[in-house]
N, C-alpha and C. Protein backbone atom coordinates (compact mmCIF):
# COMPACT_ATOMS: atom_id res chain seq x y z
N UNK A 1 73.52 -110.55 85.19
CA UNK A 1 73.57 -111.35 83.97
C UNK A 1 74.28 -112.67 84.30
N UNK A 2 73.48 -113.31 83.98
CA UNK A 2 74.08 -114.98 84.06
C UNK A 2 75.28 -115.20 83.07
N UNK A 3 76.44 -115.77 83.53
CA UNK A 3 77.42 -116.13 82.62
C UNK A 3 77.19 -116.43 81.32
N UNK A 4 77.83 -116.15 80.58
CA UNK A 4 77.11 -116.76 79.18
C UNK A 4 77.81 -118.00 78.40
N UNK A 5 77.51 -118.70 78.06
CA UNK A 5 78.09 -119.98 77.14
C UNK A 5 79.23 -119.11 76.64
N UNK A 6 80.95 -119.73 76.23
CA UNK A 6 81.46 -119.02 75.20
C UNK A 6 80.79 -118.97 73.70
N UNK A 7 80.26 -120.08 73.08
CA UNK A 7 79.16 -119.66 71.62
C UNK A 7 78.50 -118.50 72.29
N UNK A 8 77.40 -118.50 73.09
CA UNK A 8 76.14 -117.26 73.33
C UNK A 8 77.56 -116.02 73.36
N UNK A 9 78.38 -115.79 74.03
CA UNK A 9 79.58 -114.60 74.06
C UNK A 9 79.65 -114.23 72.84
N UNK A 10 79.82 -115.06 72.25
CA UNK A 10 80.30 -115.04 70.63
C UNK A 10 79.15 -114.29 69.87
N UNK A 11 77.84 -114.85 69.94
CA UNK A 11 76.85 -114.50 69.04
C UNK A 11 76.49 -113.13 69.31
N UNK A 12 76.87 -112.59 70.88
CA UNK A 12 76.58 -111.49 72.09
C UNK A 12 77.20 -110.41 70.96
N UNK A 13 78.94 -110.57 70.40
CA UNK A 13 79.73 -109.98 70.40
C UNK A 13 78.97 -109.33 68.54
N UNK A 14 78.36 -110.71 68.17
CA UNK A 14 77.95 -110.11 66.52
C UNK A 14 77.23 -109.62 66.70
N UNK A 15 76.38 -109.61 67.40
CA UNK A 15 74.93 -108.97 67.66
C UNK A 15 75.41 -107.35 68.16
N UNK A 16 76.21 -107.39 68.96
CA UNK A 16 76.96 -105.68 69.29
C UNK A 16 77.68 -104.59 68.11
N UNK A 17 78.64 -106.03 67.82
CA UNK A 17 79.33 -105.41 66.18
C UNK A 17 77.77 -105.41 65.27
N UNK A 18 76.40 -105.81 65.03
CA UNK A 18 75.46 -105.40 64.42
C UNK A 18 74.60 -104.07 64.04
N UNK A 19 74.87 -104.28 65.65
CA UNK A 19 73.98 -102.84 66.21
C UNK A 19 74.63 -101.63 66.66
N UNK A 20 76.04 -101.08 65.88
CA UNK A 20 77.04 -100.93 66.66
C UNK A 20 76.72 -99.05 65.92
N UNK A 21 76.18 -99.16 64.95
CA UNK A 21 75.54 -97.92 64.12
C UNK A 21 74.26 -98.08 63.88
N UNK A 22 73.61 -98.64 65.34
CA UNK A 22 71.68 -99.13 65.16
C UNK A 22 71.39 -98.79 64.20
N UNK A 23 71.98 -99.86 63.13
CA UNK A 23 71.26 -100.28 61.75
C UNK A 23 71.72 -101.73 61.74
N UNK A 24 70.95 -102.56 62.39
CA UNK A 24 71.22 -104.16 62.01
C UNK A 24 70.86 -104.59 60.22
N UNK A 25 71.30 -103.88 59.54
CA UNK A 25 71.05 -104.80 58.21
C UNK A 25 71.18 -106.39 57.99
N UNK A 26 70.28 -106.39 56.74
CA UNK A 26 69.88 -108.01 56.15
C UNK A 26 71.22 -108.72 56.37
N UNK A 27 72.22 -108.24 55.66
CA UNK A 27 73.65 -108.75 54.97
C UNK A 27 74.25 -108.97 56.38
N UNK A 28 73.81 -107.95 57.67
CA UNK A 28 74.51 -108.87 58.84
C UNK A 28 73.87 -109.46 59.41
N UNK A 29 72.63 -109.88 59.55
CA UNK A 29 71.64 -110.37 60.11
C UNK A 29 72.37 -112.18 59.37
N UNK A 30 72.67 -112.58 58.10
CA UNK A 30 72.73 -113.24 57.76
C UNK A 30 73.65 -113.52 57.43
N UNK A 31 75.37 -112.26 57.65
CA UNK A 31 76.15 -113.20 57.93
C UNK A 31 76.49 -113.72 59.33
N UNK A 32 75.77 -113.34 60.40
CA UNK A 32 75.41 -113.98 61.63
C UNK A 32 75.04 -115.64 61.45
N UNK A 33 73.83 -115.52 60.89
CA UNK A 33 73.40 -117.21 60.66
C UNK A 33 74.23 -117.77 60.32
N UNK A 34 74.70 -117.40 58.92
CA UNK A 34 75.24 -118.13 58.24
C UNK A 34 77.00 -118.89 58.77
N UNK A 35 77.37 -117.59 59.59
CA UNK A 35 78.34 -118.29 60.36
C UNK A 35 78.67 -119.19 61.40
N UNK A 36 77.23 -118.80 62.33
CA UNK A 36 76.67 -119.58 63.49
C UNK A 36 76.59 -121.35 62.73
N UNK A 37 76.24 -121.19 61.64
CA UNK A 37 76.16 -122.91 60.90
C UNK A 37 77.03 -123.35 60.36
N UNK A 38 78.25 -122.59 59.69
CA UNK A 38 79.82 -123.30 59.69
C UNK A 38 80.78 -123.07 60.10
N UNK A 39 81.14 -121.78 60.95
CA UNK A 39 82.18 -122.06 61.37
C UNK A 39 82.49 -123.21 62.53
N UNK A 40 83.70 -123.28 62.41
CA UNK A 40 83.42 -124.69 64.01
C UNK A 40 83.65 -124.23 65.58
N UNK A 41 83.72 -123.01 65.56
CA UNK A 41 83.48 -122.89 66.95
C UNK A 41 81.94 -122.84 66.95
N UNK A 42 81.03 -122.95 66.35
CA UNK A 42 80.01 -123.11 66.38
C UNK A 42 79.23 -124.55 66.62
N UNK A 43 79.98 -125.51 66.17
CA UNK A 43 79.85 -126.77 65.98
C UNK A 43 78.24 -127.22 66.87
N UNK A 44 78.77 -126.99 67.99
CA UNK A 44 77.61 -128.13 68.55
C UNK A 44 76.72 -127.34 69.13
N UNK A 45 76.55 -125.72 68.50
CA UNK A 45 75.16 -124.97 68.67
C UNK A 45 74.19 -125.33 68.58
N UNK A 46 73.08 -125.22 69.09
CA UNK A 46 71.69 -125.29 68.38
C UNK A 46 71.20 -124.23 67.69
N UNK A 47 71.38 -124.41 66.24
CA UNK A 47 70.70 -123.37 65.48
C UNK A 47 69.55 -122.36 65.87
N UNK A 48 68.71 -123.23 66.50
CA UNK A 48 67.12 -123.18 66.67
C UNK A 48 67.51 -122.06 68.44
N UNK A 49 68.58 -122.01 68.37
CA UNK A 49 68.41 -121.19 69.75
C UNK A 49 69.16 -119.40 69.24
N UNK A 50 69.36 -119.29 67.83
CA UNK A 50 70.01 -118.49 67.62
C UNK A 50 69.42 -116.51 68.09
N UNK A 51 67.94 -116.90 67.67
CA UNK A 51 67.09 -115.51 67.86
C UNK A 51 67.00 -115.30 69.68
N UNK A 52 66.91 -116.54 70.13
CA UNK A 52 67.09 -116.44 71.66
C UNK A 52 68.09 -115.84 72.18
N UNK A 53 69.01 -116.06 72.12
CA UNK A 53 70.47 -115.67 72.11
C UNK A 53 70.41 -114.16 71.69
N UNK A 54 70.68 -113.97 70.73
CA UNK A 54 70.30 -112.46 70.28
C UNK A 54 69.28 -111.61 71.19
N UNK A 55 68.20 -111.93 70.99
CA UNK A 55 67.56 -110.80 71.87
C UNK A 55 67.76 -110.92 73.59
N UNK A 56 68.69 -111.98 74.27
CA UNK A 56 69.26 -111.73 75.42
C UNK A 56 70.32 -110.72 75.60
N UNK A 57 71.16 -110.51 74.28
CA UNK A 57 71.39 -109.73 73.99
C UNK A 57 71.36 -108.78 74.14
N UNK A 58 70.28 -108.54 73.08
CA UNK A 58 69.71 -107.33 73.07
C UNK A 58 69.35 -106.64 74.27
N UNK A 59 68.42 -107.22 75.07
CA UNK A 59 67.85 -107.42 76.78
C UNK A 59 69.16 -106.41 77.39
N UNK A 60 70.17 -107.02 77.55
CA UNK A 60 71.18 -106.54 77.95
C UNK A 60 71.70 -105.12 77.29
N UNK A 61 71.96 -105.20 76.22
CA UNK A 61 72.37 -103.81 76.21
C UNK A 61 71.81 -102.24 76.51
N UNK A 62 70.32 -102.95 76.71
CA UNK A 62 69.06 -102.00 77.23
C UNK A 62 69.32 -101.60 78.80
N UNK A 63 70.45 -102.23 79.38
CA UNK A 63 70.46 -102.47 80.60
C UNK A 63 71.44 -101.25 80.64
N UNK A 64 71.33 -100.79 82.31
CA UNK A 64 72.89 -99.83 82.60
C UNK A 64 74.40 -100.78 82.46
N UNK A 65 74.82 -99.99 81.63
CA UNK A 65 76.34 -100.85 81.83
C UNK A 65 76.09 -102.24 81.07
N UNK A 66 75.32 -102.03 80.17
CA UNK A 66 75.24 -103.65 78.89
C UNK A 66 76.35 -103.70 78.18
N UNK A 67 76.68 -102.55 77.50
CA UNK A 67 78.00 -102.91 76.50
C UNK A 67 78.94 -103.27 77.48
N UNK A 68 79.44 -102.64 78.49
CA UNK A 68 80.92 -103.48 79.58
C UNK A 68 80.13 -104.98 79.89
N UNK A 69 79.09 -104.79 80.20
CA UNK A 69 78.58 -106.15 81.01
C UNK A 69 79.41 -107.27 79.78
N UNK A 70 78.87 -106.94 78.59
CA UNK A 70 78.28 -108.26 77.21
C UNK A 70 80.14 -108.02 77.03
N UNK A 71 80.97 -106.98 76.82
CA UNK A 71 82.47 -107.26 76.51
C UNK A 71 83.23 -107.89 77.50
N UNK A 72 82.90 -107.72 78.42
CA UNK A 72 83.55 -108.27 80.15
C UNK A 72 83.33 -109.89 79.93
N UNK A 73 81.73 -110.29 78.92
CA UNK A 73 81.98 -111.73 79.29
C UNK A 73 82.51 -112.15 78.20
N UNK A 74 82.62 -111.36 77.20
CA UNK A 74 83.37 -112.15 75.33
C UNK A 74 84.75 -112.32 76.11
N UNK A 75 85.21 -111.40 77.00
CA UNK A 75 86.35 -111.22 77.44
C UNK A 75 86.83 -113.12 78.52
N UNK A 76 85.80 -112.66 79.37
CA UNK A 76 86.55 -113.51 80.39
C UNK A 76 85.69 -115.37 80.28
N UNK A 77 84.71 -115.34 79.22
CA UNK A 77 84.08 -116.36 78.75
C UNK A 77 84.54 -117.60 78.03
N UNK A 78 85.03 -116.19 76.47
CA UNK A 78 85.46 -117.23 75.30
C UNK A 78 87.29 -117.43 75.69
N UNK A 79 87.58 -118.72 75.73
CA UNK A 79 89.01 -118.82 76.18
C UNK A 79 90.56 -118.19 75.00
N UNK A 80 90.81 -117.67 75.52
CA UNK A 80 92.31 -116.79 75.41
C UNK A 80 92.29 -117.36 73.83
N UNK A 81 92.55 -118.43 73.68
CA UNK A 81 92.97 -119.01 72.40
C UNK A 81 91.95 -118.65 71.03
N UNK A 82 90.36 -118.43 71.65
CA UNK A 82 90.09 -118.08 70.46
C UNK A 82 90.09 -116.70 70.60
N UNK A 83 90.80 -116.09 71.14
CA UNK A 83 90.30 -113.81 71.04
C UNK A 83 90.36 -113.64 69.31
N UNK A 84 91.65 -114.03 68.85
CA UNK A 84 91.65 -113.83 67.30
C UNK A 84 90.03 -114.37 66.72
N UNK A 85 89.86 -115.28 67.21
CA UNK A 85 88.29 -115.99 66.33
C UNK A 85 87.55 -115.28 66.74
N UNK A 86 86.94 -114.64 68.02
CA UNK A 86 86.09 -113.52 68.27
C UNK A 86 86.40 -112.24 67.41
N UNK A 87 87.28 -111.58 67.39
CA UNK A 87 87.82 -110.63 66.57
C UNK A 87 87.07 -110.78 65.17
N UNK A 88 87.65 -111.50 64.80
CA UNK A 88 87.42 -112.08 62.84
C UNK A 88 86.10 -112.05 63.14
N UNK A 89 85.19 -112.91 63.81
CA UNK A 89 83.63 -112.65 63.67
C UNK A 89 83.57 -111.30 63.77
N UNK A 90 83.58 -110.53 64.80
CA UNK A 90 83.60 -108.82 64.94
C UNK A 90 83.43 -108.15 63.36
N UNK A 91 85.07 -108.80 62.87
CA UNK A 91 84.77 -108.20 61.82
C UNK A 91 84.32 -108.23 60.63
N UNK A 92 84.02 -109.29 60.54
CA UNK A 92 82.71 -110.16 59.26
C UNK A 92 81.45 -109.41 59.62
N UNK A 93 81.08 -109.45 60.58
CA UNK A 93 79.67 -108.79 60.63
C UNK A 93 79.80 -107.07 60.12
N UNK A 94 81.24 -106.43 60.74
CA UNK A 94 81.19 -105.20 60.73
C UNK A 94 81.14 -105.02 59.03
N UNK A 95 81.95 -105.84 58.44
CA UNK A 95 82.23 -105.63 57.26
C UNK A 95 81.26 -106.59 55.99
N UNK A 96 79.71 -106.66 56.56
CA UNK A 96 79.14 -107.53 55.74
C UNK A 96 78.29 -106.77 54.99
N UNK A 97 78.15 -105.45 54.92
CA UNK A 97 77.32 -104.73 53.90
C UNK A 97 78.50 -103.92 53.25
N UNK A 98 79.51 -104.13 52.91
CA UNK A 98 80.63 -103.59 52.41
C UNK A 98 81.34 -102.12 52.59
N UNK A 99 80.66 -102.21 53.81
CA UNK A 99 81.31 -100.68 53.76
C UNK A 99 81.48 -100.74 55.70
N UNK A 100 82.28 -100.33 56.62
CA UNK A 100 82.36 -100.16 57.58
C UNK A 100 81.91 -98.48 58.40
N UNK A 101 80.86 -98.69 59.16
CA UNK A 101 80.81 -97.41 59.21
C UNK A 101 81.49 -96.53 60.42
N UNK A 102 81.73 -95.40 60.94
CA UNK A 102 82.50 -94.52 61.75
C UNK A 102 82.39 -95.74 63.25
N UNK A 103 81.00 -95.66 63.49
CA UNK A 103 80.64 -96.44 64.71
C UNK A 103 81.17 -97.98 64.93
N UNK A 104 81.20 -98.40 63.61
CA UNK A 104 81.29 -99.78 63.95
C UNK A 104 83.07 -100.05 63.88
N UNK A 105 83.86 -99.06 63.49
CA UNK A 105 85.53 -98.79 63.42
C UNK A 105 85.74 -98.86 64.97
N UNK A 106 84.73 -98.07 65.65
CA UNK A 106 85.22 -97.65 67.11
C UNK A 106 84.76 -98.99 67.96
N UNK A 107 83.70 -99.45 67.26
CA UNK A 107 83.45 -100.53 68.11
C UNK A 107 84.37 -101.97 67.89
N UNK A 108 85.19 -101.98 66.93
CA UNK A 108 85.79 -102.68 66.48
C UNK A 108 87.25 -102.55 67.35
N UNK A 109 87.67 -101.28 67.29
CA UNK A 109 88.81 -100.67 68.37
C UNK A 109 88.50 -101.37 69.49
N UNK A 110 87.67 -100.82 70.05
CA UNK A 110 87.23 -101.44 71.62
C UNK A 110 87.80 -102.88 72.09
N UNK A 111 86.58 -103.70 71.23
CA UNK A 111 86.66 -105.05 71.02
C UNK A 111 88.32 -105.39 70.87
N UNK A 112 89.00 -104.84 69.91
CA UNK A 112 90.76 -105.49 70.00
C UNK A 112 91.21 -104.79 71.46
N UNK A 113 91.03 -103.98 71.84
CA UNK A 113 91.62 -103.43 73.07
C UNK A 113 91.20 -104.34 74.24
N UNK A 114 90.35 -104.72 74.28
CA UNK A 114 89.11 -105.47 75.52
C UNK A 114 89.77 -106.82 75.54
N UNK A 115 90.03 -107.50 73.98
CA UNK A 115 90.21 -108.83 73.93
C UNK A 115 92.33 -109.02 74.18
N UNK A 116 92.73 -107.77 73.99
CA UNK A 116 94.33 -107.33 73.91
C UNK A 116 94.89 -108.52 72.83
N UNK A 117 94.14 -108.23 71.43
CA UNK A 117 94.49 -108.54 70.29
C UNK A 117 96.00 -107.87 70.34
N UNK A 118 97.17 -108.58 69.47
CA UNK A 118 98.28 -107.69 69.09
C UNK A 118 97.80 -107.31 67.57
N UNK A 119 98.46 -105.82 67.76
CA UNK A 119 97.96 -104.75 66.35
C UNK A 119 98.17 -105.36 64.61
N UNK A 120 99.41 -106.29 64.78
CA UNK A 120 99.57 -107.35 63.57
C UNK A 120 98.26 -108.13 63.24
N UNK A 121 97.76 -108.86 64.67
CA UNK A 121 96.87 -110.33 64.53
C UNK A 121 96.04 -108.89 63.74
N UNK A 122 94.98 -108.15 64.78
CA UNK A 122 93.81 -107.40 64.50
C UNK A 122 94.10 -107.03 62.66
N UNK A 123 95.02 -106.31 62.00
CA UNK A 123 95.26 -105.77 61.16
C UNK A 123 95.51 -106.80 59.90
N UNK A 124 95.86 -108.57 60.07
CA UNK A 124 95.86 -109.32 59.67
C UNK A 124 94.23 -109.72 59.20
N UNK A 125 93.74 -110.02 60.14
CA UNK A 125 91.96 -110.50 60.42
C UNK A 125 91.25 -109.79 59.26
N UNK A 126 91.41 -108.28 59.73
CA UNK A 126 90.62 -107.06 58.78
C UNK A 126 91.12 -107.39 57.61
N UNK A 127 92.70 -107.82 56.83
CA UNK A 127 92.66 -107.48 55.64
C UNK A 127 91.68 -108.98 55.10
N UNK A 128 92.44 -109.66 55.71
CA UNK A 128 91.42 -111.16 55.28
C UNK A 128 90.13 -111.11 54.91
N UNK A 129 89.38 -110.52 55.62
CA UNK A 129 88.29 -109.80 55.48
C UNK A 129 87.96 -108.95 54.13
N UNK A 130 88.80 -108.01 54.25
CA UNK A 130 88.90 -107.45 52.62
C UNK A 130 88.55 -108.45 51.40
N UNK A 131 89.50 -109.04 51.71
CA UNK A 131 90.26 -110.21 50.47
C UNK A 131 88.90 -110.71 50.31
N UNK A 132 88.38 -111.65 51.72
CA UNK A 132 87.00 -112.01 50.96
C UNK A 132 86.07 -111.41 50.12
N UNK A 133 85.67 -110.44 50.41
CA UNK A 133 84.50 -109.82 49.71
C UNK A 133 84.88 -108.93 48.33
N UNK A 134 86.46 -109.19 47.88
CA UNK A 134 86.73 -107.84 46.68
C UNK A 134 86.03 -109.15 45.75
N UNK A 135 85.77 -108.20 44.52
CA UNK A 135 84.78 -109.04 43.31
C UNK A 135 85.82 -108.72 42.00
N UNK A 136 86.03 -109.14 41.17
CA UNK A 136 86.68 -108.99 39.70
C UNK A 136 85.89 -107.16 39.37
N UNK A 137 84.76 -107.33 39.24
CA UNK A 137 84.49 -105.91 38.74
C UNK A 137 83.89 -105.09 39.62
């Protein structure tokens, strides 16, 4: 596997947290896009390369040893300073059909262990997360 851009790492890492209970739903399928177009580590992506990206992805995890391969490069790719910003994507996607499921908890574990999140930052990220999506009723 060819090194990957830190963005492509990034998109690698939603696309894993997606498929993490092979059920890519709508709600993460699109909070993928939708983040890929504002957050600013995204900035100077090309939109138009987003499905590319993904199914290299994908490509990869089909492979022996894809999930270490694709965490090895979120790891040693995206620089130290953003691990918290990888994380928080992790968990926007995990948490974009409102409910987190068994698989995607463990894959979420991983990911803070891999990236050596401290248990505050990780536990900070997730509630933020919460906060966004609670509704009045």
């Amino acid at each position: 596997m060819a090194q990957p851009s830190a963005q492509e790492a990034l998109i690698y890492l939603m696309v894993v947290m997606s498929a993490a209970d092979r059920d890519m739903t709508d709600a993460e399928l699109a909070i993928i896009g939708d983040t890929i177009r504002s957050w600013p580590v995204f900035r100077e992506f090309d939109d138009d390369r987003i499905i590319e990206v993904a199914r290299k992805c994908q490509q990869i995890l089909q492979e022996d040893n894809g999930l270490e391969r694709i965490l090895t490069a979120v790891r040693d790719t995206v620089p130290v300073k953003l691990h918290d910003t990888a994380y928080a994507l992790a968990v926007e996607v995990a948490a974009a059909d409102m409910y987190v499921e068994p698989e995607e908890k463990r894959m979420l574990h991983i990911v803070r262990s891999r990236l050596q999140l401290e248990p505050l930052v990780a536990a900070a990220i997730e509630r933020t997360a919460q906060a966004r999506r609670r509704a009045l009723l």
